[in-house]
PDB file of N, CA and C in Angstrom:
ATOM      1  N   UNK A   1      47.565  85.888-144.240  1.00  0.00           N
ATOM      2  CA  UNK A   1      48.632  86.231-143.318  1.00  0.00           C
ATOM      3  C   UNK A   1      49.225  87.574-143.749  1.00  0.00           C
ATOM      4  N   UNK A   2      49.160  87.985-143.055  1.00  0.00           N
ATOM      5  CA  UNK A   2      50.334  89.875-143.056  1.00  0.00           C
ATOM      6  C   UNK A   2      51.259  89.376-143.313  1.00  0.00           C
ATOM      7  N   UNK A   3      51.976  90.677-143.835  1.00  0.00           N
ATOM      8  CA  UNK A   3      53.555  90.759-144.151  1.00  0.00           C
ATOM      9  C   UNK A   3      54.018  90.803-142.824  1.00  0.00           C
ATOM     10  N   UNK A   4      53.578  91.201-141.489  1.00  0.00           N
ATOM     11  CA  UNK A   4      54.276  91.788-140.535  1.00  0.00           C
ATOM     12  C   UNK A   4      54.378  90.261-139.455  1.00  0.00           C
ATOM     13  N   UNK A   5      53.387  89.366-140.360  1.00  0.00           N
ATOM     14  CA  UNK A   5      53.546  87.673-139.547  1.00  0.00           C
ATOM     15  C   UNK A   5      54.409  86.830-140.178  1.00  0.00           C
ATOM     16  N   UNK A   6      54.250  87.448-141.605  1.00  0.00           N
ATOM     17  CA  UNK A   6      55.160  86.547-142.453  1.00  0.00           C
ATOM     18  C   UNK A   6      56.595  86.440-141.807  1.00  0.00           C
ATOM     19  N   UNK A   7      56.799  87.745-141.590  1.00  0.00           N
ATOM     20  CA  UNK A   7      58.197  88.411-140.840  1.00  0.00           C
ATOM     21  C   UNK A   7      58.950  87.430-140.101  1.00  0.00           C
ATOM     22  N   UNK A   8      57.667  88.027-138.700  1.00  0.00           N
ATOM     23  CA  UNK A   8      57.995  87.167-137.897  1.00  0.00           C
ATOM     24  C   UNK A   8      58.451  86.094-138.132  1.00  0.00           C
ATOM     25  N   UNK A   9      57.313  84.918-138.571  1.00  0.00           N
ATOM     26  CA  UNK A   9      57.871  83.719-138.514  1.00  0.00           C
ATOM     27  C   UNK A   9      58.861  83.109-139.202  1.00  0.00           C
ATOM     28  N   UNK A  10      59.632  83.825-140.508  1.00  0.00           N
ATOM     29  CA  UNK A  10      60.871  83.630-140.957  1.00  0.00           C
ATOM     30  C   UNK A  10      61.818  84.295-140.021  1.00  0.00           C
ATOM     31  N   UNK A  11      61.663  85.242-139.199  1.00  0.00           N
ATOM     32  CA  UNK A  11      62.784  85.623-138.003  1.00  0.00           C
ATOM     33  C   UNK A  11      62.664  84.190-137.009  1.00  0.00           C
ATOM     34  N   UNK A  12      61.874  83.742-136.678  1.00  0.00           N
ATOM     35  CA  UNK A  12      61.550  82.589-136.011  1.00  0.00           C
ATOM     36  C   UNK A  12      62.692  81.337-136.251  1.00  0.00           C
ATOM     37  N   UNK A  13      62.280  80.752-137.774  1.00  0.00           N
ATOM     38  CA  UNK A  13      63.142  79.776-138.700  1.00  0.00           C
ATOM     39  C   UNK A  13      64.673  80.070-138.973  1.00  0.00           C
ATOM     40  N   UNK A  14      65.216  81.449-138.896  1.00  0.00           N
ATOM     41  CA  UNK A  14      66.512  81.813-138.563  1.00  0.00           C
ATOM     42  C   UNK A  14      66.784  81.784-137.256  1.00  0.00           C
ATOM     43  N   UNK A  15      66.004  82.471-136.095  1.00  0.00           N
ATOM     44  CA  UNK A  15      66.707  81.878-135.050  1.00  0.00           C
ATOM     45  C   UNK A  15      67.154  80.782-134.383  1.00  0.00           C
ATOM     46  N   UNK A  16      65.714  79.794-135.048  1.00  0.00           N
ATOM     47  CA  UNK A  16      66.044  78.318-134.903  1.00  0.00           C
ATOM     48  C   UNK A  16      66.996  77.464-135.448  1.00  0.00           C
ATOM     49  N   UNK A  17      67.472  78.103-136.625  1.00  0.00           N
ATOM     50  CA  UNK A  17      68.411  77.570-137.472  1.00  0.00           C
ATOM     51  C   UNK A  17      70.086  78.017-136.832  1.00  0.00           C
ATOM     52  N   UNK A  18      69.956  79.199-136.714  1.00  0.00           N
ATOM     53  CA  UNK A  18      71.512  80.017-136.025  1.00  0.00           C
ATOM     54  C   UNK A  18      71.032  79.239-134.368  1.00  0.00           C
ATOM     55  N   UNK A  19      70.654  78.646-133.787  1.00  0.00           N
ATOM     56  CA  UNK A  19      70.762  78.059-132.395  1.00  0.00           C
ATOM     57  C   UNK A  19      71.223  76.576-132.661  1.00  0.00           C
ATOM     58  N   UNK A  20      70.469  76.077-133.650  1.00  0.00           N
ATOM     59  CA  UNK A  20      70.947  74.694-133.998  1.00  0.00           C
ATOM     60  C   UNK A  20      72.471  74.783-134.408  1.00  0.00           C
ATOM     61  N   UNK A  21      73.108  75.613-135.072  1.00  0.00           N
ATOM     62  CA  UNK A  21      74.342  75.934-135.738  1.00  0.00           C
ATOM     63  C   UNK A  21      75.336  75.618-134.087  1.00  0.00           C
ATOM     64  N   UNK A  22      74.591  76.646-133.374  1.00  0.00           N
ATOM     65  CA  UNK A  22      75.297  77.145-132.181  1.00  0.00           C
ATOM     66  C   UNK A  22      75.683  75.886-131.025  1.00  0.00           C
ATOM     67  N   UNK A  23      74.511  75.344-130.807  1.00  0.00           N
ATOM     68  CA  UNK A  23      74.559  74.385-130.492  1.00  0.00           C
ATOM     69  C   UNK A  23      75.495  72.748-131.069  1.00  0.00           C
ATOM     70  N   UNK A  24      75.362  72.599-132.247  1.00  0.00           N
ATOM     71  CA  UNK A  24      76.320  71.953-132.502  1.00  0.00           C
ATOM     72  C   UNK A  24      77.991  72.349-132.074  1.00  0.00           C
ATOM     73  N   UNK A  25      77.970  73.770-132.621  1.00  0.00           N
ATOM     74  CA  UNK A  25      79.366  74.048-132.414  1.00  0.00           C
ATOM     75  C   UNK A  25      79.427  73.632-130.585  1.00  0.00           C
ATOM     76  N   UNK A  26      78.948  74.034-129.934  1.00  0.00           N
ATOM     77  CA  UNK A  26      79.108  73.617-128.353  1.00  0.00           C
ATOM     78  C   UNK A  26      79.305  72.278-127.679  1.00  0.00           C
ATOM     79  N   UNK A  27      78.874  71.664-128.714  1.00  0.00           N
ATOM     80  CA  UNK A  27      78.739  69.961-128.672  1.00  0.00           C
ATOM     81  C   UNK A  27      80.306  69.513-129.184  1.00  0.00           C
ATOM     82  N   UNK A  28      80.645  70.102-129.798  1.00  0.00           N
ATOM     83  CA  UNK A  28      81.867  69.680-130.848  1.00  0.00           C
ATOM     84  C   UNK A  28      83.090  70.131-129.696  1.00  0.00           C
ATOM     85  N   UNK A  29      82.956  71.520-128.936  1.00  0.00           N
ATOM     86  CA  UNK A  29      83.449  71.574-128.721  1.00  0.00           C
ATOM     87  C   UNK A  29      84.105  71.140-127.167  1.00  0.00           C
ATOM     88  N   UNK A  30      82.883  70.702-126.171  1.00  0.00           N
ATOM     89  CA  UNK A  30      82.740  69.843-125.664  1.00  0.00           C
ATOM     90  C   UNK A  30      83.386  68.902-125.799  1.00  0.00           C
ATOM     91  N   UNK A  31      83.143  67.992-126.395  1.00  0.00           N
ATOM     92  CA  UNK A  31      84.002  66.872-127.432  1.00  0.00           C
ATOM     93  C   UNK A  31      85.554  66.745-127.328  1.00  0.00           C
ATOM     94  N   UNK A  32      85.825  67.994-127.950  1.00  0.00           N
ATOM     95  CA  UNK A  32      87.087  67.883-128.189  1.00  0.00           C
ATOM     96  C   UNK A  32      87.953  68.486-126.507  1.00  0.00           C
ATOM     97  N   UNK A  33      87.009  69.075-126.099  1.00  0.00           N
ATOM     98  CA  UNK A  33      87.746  69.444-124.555  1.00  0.00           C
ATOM     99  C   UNK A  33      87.780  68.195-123.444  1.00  0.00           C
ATOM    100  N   UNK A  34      87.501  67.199-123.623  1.00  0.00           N
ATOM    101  CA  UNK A  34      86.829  65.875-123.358  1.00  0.00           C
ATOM    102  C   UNK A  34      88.127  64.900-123.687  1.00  0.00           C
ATOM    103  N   UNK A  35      88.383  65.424-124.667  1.00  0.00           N
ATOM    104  CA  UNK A  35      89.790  64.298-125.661  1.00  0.00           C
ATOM    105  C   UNK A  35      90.980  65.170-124.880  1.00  0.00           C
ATOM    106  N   UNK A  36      91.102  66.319-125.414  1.00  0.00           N
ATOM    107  CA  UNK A  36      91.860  66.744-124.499  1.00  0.00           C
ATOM    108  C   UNK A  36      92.424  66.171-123.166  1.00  0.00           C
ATOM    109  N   UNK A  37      91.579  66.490-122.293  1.00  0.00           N
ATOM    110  CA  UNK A  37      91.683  66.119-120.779  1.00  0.00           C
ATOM    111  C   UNK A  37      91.858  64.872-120.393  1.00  0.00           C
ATOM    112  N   UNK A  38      91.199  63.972-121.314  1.00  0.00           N
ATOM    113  CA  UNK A  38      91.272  62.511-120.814  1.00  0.00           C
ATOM    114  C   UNK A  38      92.445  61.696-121.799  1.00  0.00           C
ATOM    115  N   UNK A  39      92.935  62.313-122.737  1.00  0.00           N
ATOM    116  CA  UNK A  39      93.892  61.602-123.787  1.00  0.00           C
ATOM    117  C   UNK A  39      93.196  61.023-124.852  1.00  0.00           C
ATOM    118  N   UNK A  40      92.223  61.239-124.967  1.00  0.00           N
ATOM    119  CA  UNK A  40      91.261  59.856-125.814  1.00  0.00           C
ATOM    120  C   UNK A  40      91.977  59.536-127.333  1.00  0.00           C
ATOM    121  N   UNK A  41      92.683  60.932-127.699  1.00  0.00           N
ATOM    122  CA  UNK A  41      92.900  60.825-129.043  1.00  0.00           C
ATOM    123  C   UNK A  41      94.402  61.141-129.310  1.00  0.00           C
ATOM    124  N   UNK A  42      95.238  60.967-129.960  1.00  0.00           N
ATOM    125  CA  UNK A  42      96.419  61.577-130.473  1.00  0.00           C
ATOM    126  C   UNK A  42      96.325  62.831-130.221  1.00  0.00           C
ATOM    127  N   UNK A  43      97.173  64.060-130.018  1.00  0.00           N
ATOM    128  CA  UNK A  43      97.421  65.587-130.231  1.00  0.00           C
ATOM    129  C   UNK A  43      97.102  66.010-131.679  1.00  0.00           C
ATOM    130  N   UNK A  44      97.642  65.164-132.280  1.00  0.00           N
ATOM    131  CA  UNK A  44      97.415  65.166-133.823  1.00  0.00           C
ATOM    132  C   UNK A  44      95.753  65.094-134.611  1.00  0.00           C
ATOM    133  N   UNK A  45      95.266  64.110-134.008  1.00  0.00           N
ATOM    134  CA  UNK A  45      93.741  63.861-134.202  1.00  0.00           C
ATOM    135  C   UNK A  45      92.934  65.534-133.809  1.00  0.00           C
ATOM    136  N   UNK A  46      93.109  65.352-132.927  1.00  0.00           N
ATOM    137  CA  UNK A  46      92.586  66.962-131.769  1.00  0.00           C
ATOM    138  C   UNK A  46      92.372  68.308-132.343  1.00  0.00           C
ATOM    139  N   UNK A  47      94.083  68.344-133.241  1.00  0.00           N
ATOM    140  CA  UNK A  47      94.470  69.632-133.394  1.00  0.00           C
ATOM    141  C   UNK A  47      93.418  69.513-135.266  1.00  0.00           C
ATOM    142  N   UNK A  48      93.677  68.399-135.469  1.00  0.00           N
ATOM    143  CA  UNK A  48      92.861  68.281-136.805  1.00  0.00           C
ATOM    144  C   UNK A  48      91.334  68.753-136.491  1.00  0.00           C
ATOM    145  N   UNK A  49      90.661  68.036-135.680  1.00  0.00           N
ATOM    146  CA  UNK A  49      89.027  68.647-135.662  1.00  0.00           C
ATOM    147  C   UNK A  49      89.168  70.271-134.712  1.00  0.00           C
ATOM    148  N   UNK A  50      90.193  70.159-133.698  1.00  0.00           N
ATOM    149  CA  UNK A  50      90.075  72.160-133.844  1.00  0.00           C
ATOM    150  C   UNK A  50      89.705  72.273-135.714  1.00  0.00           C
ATOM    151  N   UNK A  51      90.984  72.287-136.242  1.00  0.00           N
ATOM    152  CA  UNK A  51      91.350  73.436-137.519  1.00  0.00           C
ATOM    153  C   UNK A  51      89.946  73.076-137.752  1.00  0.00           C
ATOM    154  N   UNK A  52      89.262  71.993-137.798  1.00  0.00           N
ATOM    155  CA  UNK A  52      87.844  71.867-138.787  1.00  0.00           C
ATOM    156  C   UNK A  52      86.727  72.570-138.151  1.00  0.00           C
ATOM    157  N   UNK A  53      86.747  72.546-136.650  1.00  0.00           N
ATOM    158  CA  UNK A  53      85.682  73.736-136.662  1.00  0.00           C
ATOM    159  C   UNK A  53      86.413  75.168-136.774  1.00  0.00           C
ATOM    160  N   UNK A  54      87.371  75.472-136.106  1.00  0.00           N
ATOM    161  CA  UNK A  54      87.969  76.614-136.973  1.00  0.00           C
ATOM    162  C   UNK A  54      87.496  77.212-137.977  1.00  0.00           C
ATOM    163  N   UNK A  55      87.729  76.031-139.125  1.00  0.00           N
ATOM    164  CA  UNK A  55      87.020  76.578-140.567  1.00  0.00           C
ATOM    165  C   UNK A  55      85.457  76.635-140.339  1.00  0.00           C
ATOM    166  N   UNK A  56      84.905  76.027-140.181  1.00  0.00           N
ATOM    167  CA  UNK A  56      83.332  76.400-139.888  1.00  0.00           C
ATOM    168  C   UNK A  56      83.015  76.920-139.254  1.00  0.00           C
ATOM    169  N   UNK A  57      83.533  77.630-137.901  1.00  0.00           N
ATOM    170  CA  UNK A  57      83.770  78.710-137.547  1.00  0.00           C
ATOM    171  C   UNK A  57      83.837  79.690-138.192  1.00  0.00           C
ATOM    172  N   UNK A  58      84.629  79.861-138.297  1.00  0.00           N
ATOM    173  CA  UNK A  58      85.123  80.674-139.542  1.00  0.00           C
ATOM    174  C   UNK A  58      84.189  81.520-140.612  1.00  0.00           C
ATOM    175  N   UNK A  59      83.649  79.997-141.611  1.00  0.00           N
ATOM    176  CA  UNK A  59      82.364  80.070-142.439  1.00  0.00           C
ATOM    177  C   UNK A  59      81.386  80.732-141.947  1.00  0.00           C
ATOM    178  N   UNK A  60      81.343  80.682-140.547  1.00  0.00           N
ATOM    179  CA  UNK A  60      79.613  80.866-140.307  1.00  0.00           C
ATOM    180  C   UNK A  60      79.813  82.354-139.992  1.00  0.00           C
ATOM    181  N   UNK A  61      80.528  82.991-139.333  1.00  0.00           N
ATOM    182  CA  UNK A  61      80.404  83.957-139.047  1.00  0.00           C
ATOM    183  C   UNK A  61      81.592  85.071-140.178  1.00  0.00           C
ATOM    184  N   UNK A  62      81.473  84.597-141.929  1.00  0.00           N
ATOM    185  CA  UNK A  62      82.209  85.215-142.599  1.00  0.00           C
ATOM    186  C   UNK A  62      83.397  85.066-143.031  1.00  0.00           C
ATOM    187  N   UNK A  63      84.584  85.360-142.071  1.00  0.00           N
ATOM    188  CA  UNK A  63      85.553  85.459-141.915  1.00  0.00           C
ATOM    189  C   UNK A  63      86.523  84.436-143.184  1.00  0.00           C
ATOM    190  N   UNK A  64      86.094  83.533-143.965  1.00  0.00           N
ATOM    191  CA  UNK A  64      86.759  82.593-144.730  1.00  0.00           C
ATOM    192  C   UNK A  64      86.008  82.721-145.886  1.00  0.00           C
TER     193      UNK A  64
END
């Protein structure tokens, strides 16, 4: 295998990895827009898993 396939296919395994990331976060946040709207949870519960993707938020793109 070339260096110039090797490449590739570790650009491959990061994009797949940063989509899976992405995707969760969309799911989560889904979720919590869901609780929101329908009451499902305390304000308190809610505002707790914001701050937690917040922070992993956060994490992923540096910022913490």
């Amino acid at each position: 295998m070339d260096e110039q396939q090797e490449l590739k296919e570790e650009l491959e395994r990061i994009l797949r990895r940063e989509q899976f990331t992405l995707r969760s976060i969309f799911e989560e946040l889904k979720a919590i827009r869901s609780k929101l709207l329908y009451g499902d949870e305390p304000a308190y519960v809610v505002e707790d898993k914001v701050q937690e993707l917040i922070w992993r938020v956060g994490h992923y793109v540096g910022e913490f």
